[in-house]
PDB file of N, CA and C in Angstrom:
ATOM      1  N   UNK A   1      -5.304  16.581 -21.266  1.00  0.00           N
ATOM      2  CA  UNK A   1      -5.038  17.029 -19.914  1.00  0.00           C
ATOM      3  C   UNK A   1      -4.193  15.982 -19.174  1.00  0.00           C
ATOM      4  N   UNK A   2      -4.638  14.720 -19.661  1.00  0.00           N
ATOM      5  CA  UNK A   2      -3.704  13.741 -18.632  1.00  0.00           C
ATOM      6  C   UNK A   2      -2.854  13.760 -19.245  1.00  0.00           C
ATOM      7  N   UNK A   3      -1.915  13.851 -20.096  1.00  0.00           N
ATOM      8  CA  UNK A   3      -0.919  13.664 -21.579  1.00  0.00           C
ATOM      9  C   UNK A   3      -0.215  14.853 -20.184  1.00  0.00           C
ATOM     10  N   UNK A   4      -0.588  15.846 -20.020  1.00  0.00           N
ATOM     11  CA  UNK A   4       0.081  17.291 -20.047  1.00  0.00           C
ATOM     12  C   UNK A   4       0.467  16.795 -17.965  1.00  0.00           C
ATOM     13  N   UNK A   5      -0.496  16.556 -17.507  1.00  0.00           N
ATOM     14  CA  UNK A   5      -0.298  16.328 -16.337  1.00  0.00           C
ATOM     15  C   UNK A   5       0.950  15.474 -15.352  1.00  0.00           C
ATOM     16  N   UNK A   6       0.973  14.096 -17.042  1.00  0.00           N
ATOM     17  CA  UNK A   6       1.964  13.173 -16.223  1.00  0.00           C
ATOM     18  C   UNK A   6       3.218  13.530 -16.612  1.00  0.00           C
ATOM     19  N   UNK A   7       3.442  13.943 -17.607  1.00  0.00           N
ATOM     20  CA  UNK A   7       4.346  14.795 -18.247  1.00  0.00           C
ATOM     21  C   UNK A   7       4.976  15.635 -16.751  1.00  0.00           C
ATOM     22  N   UNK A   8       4.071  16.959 -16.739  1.00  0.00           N
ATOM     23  CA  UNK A   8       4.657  17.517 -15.675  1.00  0.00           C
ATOM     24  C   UNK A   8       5.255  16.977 -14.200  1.00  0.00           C
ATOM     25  N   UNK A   9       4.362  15.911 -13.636  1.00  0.00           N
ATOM     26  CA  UNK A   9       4.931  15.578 -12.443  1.00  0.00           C
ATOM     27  C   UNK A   9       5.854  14.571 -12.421  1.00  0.00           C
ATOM     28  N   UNK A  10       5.854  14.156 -14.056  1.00  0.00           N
ATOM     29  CA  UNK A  10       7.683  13.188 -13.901  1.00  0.00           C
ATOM     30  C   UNK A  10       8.490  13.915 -14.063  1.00  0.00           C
ATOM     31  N   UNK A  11       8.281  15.153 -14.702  1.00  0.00           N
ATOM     32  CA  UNK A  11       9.708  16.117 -14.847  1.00  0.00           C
ATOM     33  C   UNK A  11       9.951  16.475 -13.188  1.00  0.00           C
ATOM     34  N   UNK A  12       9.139  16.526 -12.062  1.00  0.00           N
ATOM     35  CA  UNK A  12       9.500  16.856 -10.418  1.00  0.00           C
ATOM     36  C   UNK A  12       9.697  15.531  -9.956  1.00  0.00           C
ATOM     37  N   UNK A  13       9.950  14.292 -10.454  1.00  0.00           N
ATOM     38  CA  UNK A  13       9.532  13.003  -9.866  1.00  0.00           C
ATOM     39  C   UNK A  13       8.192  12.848  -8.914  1.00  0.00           C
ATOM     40  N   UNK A  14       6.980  12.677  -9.118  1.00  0.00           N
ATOM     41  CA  UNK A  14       6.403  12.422  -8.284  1.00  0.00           C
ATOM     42  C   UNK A  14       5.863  11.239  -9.398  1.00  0.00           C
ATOM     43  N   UNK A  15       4.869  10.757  -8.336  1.00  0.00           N
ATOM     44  CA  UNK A  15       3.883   9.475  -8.489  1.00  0.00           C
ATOM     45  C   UNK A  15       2.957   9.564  -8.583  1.00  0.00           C
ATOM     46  N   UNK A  16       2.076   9.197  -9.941  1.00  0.00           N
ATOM     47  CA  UNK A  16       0.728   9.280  -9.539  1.00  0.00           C
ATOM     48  C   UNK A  16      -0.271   8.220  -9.294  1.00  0.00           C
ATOM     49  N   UNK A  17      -1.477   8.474  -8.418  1.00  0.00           N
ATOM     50  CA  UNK A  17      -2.131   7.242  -8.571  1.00  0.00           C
ATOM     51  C   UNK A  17      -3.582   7.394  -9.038  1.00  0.00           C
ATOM     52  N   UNK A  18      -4.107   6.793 -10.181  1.00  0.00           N
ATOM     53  CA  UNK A  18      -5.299   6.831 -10.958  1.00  0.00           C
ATOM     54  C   UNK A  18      -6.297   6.139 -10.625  1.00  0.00           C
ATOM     55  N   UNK A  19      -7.360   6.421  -9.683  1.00  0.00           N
ATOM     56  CA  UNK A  19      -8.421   5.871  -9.029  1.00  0.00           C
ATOM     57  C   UNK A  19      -9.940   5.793 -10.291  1.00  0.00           C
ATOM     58  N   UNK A  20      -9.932   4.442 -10.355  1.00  0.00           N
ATOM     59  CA  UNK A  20     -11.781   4.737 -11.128  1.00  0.00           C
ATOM     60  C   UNK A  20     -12.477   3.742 -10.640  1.00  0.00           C
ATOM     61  N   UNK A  21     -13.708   3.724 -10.581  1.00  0.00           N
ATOM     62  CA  UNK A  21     -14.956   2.750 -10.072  1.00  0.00           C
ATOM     63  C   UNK A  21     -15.154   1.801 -11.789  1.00  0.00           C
ATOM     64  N   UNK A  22     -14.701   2.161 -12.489  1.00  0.00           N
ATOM     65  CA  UNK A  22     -15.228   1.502 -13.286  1.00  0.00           C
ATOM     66  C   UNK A  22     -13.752   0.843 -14.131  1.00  0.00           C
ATOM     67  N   UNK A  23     -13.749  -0.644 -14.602  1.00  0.00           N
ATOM     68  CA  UNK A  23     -12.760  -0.886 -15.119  1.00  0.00           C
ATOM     69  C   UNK A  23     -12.586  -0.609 -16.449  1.00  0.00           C
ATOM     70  N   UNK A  24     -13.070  -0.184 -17.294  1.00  0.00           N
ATOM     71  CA  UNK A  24     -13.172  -0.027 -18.606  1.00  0.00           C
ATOM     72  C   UNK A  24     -12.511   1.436 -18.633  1.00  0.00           C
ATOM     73  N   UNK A  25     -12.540   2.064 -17.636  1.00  0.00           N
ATOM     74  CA  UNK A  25     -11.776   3.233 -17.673  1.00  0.00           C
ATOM     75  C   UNK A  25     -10.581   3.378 -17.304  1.00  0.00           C
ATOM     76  N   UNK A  26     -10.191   2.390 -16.550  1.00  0.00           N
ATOM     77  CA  UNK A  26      -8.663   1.957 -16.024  1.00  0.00           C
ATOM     78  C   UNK A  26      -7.888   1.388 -17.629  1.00  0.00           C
ATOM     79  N   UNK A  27      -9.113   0.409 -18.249  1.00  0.00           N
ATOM     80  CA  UNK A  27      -8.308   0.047 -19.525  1.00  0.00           C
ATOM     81  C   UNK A  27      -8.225   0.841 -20.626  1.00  0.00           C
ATOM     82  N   UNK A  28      -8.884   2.086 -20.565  1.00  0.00           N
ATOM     83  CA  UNK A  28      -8.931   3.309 -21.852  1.00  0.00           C
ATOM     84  C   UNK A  28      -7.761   3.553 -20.990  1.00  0.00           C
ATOM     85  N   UNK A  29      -7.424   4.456 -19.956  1.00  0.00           N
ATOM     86  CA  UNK A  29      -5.710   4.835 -19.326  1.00  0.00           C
ATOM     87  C   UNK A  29      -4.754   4.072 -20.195  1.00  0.00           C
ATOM     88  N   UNK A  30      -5.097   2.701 -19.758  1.00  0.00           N
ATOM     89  CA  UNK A  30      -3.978   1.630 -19.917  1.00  0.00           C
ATOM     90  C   UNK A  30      -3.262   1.686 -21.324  1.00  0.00           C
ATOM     91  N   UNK A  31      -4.699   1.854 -22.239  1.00  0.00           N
ATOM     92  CA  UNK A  31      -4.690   1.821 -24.367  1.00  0.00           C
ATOM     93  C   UNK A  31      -3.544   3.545 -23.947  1.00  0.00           C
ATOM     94  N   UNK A  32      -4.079   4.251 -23.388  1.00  0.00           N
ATOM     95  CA  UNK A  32      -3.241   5.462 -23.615  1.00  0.00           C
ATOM     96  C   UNK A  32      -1.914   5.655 -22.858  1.00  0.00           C
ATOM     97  N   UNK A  33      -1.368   4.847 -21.997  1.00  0.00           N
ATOM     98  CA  UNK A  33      -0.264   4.493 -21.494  1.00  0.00           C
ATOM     99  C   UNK A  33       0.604   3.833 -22.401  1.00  0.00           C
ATOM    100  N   UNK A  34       0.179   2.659 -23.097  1.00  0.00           N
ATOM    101  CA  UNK A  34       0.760   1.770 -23.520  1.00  0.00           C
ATOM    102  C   UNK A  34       0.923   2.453 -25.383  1.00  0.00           C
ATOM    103  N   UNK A  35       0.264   3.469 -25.582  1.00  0.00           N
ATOM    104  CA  UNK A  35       0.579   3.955 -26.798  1.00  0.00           C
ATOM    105  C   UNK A  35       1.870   4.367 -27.255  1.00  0.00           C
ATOM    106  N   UNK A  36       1.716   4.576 -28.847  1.00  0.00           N
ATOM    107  CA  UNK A  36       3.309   4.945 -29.421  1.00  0.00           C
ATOM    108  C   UNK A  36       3.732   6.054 -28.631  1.00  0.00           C
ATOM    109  N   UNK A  37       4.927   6.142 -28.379  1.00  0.00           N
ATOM    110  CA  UNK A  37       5.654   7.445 -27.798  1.00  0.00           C
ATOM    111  C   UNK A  37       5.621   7.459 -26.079  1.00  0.00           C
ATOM    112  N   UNK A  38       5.002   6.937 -25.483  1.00  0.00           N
ATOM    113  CA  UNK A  38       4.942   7.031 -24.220  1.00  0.00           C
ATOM    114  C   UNK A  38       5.461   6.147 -23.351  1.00  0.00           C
ATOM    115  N   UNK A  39       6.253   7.060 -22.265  1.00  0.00           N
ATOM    116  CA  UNK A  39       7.201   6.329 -21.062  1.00  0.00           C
ATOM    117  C   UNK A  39       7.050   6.168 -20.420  1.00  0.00           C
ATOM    118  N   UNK A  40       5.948   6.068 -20.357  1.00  0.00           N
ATOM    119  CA  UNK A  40       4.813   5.453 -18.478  1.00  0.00           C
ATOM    120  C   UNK A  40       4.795   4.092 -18.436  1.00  0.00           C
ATOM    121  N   UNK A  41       5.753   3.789 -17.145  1.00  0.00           N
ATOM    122  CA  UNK A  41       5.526   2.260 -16.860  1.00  0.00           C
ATOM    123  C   UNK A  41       4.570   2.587 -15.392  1.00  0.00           C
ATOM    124  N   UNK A  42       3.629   1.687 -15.764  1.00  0.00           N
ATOM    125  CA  UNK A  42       2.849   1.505 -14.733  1.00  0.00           C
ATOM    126  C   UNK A  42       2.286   0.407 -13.948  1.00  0.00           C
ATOM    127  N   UNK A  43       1.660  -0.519 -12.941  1.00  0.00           N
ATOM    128  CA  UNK A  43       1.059  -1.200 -12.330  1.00  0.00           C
ATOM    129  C   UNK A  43      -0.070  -1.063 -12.246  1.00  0.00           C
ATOM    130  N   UNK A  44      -1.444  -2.279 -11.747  1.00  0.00           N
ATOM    131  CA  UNK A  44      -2.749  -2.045 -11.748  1.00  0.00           C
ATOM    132  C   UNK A  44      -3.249  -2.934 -10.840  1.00  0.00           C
ATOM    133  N   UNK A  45      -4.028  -2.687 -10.667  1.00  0.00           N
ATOM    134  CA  UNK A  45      -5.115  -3.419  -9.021  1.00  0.00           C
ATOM    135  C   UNK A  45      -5.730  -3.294  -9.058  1.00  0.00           C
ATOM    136  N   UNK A  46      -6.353  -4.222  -8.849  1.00  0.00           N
ATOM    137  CA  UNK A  46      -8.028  -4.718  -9.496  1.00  0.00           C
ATOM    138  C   UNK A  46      -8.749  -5.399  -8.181  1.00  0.00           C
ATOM    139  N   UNK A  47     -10.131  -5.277  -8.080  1.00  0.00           N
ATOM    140  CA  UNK A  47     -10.573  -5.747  -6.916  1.00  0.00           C
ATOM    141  C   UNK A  47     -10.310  -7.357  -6.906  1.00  0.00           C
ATOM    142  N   UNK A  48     -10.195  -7.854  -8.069  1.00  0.00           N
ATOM    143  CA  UNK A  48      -9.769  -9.504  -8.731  1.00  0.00           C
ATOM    144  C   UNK A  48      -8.068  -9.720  -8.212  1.00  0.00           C
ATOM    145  N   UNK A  49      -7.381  -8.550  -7.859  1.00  0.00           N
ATOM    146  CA  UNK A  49      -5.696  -8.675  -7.650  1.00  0.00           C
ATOM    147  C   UNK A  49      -6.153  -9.764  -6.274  1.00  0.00           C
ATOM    148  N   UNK A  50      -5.034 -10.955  -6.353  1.00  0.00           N
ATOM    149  CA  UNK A  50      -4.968 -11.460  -5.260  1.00  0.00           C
ATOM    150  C   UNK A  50      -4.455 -10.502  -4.532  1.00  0.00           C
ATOM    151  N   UNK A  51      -3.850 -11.603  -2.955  1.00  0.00           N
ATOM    152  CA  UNK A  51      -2.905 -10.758  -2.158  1.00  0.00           C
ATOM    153  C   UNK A  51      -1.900 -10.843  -2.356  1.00  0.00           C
ATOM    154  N   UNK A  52      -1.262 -11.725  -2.870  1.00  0.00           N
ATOM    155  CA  UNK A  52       0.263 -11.516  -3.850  1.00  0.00           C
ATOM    156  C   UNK A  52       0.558 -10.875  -4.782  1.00  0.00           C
ATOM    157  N   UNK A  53      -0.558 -10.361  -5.129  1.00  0.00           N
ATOM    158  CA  UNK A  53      -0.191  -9.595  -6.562  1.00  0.00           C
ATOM    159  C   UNK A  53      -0.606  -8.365  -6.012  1.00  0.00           C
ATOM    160  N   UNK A  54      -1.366  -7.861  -4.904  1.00  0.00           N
ATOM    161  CA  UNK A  54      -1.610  -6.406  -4.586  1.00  0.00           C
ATOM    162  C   UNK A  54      -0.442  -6.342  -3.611  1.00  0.00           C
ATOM    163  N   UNK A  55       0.381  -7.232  -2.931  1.00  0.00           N
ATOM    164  CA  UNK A  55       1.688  -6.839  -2.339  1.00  0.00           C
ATOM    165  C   UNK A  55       2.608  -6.864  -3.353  1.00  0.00           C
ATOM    166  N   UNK A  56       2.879  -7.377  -4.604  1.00  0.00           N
ATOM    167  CA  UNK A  56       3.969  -7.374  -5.396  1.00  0.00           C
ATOM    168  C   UNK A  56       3.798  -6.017  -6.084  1.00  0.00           C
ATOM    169  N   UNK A  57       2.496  -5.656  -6.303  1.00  0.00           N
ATOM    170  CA  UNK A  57       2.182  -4.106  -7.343  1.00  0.00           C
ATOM    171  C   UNK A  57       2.768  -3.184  -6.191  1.00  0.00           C
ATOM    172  N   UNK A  58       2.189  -2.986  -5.077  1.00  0.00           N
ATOM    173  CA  UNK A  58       2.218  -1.818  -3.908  1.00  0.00           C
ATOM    174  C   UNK A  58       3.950  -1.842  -3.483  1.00  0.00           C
ATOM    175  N   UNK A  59       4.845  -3.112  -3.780  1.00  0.00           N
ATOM    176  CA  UNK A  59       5.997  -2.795  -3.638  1.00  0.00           C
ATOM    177  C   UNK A  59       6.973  -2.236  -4.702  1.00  0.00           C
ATOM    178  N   UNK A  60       6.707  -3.150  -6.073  1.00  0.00           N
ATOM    179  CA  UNK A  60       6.592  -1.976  -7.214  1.00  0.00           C
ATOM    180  C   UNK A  60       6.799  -0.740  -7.383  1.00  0.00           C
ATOM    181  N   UNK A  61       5.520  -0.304  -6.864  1.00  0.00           N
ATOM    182  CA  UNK A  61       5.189   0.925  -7.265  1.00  0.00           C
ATOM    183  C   UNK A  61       5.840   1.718  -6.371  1.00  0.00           C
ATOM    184  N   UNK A  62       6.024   1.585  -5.210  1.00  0.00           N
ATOM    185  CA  UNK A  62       6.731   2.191  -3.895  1.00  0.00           C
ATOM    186  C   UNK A  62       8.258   2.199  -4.143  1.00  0.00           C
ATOM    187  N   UNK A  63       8.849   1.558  -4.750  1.00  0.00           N
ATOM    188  CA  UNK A  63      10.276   0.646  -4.852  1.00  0.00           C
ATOM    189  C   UNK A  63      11.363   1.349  -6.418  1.00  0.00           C
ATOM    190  N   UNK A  64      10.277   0.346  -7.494  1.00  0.00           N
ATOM    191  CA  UNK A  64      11.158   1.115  -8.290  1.00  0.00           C
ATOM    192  C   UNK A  64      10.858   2.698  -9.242  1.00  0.00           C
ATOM    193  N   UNK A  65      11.437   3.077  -9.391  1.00  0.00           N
ATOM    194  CA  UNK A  65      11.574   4.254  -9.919  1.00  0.00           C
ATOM    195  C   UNK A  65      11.318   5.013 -11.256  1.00  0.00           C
ATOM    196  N   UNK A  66      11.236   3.672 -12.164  1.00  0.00           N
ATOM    197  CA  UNK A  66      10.886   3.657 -13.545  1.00  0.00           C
ATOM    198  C   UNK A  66       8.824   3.575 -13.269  1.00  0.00           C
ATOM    199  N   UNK A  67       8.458   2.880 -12.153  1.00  0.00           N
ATOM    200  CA  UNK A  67       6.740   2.881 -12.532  1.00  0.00           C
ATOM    201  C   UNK A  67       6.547   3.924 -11.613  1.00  0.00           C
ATOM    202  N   UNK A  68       5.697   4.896 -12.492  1.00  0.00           N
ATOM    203  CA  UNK A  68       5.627   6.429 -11.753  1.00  0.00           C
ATOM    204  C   UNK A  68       3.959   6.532 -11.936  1.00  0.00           C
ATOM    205  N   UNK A  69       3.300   5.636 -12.876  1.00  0.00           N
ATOM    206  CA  UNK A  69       1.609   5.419 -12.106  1.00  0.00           C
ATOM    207  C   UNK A  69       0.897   3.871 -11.471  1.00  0.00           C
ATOM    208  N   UNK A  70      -0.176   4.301 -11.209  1.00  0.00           N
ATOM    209  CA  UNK A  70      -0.427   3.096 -10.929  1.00  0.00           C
ATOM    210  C   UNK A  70      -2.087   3.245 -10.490  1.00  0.00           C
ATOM    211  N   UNK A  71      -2.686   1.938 -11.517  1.00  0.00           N
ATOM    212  CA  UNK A  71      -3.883   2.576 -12.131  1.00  0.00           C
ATOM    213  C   UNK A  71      -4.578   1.372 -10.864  1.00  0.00           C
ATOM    214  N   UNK A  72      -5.523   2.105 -10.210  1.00  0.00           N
ATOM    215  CA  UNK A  72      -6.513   1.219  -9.186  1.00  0.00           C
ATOM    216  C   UNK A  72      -7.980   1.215  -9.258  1.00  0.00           C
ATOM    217  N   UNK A  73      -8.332   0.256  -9.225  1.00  0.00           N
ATOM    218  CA  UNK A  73      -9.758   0.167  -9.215  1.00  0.00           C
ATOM    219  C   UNK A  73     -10.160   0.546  -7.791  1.00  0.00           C
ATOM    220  N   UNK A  74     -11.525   1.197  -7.428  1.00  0.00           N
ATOM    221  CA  UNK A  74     -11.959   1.556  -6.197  1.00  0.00           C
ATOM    222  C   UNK A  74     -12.788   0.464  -5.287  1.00  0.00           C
ATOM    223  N   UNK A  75     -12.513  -0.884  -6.229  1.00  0.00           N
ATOM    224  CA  UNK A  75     -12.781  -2.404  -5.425  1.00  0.00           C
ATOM    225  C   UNK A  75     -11.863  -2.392  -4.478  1.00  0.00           C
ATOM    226  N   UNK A  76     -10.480  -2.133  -5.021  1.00  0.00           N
ATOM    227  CA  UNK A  76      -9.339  -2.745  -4.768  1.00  0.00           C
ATOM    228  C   UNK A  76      -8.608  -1.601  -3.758  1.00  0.00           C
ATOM    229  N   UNK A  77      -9.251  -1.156  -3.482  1.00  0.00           N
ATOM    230  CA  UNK A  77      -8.807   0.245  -2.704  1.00  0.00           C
ATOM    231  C   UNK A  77      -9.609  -0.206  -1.241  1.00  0.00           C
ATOM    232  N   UNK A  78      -8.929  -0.054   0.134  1.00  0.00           N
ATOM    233  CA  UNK A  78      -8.982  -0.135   1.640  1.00  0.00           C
ATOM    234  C   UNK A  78      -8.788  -1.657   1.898  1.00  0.00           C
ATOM    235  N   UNK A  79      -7.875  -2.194   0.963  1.00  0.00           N
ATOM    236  CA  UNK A  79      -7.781  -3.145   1.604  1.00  0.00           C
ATOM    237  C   UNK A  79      -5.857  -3.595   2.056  1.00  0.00           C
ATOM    238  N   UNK A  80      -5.675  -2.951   2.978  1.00  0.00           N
ATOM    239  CA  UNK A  80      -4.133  -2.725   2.899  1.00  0.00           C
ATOM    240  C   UNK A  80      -3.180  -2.221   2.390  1.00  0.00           C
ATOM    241  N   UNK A  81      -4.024  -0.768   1.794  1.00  0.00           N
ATOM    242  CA  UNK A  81      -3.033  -0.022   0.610  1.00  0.00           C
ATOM    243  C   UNK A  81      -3.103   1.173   1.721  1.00  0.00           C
ATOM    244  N   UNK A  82      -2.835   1.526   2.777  1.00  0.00           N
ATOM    245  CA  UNK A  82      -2.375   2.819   3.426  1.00  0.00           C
ATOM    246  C   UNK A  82      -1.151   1.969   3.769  1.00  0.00           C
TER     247      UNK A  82
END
């Protein structure tokens, strides 16, 4: 389902963003991102991301055009990401 999903919304350009409470599930994404055949460049944020590195990902991801996910932990989420 996710194979079929990201597929579809890069063929419209959109962005997605992959929210989990748990990190071990951000890093199963990651094993399946980073597998043979696949063109997902992505970014990640971790409740551990400093603040240089959650402003360097969030501009990233906003900026260039090639990273179309971006996998977040729900630590790392309300803290200056609206």
């Amino acid at each position: 389902v996710l194979d079929y999903l990201l597929r579809r919304l890069r063929l419209i350009d959109r962005k997605v963003v992959i929210f989990s409470h748990w990190l071990d599930t951000l890093d199963l994404v990651q094993e399946y991102l980073n597998g043979i055949g696949r063109k997902q460049h992505y970014v990640i944020l971790t409740g551990s991301s400093s603040d240089d590195e959650r402003k360097i990902c969030v501009k990233r991801f906003r900026e260039d055009p090639s990273i179309t996910v971006m996998l977040l932990s729900m630590k790392a989420g309300g803290c200056g990401l609206n």
